[in-house]
C-alpha atoms as a PDB file:
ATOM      1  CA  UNK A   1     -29.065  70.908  15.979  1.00  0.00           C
ATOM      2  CA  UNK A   2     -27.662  67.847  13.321  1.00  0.00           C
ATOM      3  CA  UNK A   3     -24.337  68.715  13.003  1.00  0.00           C
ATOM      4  CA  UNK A   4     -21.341  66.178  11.260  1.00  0.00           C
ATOM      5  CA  UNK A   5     -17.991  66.819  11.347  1.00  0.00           C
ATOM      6  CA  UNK A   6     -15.618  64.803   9.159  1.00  0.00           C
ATOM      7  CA  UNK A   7     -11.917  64.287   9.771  1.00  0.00           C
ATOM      8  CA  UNK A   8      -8.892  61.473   8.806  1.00  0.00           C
ATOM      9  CA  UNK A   9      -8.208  63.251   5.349  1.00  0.00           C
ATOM     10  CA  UNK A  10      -4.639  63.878   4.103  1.00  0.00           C
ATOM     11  CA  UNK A  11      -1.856  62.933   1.774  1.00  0.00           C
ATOM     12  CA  UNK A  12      -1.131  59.099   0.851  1.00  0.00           C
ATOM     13  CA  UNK A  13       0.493  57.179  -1.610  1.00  0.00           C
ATOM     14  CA  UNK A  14      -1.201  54.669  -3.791  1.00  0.00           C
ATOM     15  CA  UNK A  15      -2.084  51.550  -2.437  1.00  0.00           C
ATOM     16  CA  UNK A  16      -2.017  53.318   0.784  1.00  0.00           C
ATOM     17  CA  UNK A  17      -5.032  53.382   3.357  1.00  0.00           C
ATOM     18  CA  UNK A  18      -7.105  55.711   5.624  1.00  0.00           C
ATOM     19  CA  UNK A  19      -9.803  55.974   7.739  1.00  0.00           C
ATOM     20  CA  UNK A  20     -12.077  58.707   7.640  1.00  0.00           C
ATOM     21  CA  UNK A  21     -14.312  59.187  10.867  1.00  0.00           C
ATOM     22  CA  UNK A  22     -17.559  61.352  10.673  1.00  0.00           C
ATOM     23  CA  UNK A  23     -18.878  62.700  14.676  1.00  0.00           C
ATOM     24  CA  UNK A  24     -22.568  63.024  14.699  1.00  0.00           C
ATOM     25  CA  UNK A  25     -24.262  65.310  17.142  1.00  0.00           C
ATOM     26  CA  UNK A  26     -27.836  66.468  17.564  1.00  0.00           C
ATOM     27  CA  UNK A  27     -29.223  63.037  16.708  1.00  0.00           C
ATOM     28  CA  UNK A  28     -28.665  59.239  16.847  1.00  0.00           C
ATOM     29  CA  UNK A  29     -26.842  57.429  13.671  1.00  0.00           C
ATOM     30  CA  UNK A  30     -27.961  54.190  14.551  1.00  0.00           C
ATOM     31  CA  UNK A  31     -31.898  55.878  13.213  1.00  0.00           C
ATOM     32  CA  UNK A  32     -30.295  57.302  10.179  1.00  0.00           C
ATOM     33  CA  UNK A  33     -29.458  56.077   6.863  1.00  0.00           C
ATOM     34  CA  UNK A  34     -25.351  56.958   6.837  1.00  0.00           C
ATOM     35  CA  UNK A  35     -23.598  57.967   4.179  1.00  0.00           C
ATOM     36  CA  UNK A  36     -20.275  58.764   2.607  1.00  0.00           C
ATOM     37  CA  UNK A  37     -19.788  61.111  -1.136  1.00  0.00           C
ATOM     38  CA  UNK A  38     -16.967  62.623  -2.393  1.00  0.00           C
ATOM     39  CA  UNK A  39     -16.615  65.570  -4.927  1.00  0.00           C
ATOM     40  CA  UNK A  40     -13.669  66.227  -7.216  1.00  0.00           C
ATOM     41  CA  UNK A  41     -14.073  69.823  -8.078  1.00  0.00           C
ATOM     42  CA  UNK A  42     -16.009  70.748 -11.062  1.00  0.00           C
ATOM     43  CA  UNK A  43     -17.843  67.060 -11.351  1.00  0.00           C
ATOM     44  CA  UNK A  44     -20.986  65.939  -9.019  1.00  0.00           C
ATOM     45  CA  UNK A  45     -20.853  64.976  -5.830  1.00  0.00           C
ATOM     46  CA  UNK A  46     -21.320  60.809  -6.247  1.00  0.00           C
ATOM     47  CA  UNK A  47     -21.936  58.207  -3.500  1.00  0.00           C
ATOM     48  CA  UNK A  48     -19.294  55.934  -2.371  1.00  0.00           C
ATOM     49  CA  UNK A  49     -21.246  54.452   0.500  1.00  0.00           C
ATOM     50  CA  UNK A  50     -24.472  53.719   2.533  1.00  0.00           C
ATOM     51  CA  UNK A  51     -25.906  52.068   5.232  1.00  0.00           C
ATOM     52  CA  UNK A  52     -29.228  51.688   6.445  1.00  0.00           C
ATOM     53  CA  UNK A  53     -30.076  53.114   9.798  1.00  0.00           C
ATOM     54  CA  UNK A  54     -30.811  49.275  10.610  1.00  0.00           C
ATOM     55  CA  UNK A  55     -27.071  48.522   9.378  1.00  0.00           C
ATOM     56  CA  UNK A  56     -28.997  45.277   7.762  1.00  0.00           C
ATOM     57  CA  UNK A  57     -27.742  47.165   4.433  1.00  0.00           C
ATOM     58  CA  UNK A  58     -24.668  48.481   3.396  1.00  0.00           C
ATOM     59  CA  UNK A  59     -24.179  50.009  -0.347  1.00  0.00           C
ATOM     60  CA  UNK A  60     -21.193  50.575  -2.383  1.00  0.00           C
ATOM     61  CA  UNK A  61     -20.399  52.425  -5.977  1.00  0.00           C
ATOM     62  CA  UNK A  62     -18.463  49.804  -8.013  1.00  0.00           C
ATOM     63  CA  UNK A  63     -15.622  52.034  -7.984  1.00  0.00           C
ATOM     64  CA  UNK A  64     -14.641  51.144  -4.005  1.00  0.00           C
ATOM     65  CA  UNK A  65     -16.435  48.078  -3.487  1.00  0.00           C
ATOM     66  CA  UNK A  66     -13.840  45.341  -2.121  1.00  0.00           C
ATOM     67  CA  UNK A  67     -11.716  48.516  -1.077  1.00  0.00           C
ATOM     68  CA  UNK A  68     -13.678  50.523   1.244  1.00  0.00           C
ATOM     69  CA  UNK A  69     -15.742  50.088   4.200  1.00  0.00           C
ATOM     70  CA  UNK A  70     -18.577  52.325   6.002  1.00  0.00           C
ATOM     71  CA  UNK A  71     -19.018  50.894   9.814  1.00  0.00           C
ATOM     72  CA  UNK A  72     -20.458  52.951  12.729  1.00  0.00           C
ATOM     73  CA  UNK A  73     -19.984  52.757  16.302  1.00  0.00           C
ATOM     74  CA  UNK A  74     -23.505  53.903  17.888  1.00  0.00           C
ATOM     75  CA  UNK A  75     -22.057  54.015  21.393  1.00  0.00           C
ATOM     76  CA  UNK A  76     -19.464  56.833  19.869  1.00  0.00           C
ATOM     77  CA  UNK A  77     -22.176  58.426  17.859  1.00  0.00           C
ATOM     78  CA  UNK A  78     -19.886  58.230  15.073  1.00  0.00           C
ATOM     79  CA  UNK A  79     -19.191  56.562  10.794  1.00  0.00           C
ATOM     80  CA  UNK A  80     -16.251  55.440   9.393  1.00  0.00           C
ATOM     81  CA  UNK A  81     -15.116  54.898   5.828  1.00  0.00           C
ATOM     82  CA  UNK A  82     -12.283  53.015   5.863  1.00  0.00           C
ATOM     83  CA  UNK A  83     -10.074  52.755   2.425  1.00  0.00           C
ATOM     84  CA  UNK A  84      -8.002  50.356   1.437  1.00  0.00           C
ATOM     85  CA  UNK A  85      -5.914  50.043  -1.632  1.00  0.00           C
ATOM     86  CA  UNK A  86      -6.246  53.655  -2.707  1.00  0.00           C
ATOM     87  CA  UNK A  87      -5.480  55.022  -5.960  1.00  0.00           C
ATOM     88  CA  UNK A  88      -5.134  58.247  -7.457  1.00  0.00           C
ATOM     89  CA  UNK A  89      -8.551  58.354  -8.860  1.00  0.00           C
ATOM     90  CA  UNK A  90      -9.811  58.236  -5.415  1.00  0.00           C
ATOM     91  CA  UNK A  91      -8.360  61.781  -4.236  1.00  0.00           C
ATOM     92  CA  UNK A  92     -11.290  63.892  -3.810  1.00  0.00           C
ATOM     93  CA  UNK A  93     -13.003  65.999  -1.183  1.00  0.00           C
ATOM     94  CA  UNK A  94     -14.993  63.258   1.284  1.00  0.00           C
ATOM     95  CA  UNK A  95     -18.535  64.286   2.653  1.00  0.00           C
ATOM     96  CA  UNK A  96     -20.615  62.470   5.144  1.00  0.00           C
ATOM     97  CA  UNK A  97     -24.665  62.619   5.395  1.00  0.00           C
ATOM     98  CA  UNK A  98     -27.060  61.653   6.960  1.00  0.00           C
ATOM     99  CA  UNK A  99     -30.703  61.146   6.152  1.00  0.00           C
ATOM    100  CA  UNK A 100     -33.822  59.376   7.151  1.00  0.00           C
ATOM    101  CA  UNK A 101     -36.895  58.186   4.474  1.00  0.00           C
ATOM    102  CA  UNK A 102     -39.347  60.050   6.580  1.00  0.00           C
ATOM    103  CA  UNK A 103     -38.199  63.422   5.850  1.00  0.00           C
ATOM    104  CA  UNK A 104     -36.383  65.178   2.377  1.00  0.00           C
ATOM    105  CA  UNK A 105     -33.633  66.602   3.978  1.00  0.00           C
ATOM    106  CA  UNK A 106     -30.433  65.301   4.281  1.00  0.00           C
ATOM    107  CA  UNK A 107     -27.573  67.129   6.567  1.00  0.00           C
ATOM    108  CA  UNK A 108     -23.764  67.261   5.215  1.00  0.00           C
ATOM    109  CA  UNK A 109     -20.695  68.179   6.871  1.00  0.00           C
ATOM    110  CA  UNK A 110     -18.030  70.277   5.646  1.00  0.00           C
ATOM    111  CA  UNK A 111     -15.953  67.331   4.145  1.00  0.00           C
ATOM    112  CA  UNK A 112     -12.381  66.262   4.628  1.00  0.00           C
ATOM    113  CA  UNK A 113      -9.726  66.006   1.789  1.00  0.00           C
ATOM    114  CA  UNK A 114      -7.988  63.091   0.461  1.00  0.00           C
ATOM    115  CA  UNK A 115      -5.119  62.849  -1.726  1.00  0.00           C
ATOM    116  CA  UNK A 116      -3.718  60.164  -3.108  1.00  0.00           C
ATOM    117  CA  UNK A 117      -0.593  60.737  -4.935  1.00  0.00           C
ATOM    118  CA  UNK A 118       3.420  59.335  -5.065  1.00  0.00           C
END
């Protein structure tokens, strides 16, 4: 069974950083394409990261590019975000996914909070 499980969410201050961590289980990440959203209630969930299941590719949203990071550590089974430089804009609830281009679905977890505020 795919299960994720997100955690490293809080309460920061601008310009502030964290690292979010995302345990996989029930498959490998290193044959997935891994991904990080967030979702501010009442808007869309919107991408903030990707990388390919090759890790040959890494996508950002122009909103965190130069500030965050998605890495993964295959023998840990596990994805990080890491954000730098955080502002208030960025406080939102943080999912990760995972997908592969062979098959429509794509598995969430249940998403950690950040908030970024003085």
């Amino acid at each position: 069974q795919v299960q994720l499980v997100e955690s490293g969410g809080g309460l920061v201050q601008p310009g502030g950083s964290l690292r979010l961590s995302c345990a996989a289980s029930g498959f490998t990440v290193s044959q997935y394409i891994m991904s990080w959203y967030r979702q501010v209630s009442g808007k869309e969930r919107e991408l903030v990261a990707a990388r390919s299941s090759t890790g040959l590719i890494t996508n950002y949203a122009h909103f965190v590019k130069g500030r965050f990071t998605i890495s993964r550590d295959n023998a840990k089974n596990m994805v990080y975000l890491q954000m730098n430089s955080l502002q208030a804009e960025d406080t939102a609830v943080y999912y990760c996914s995972a997908r592969t281009l062979a098959d429509p679905t794509v598995y969430w977890g249940q998403g950690t909070q950040v908030t970024v505020s003085s």
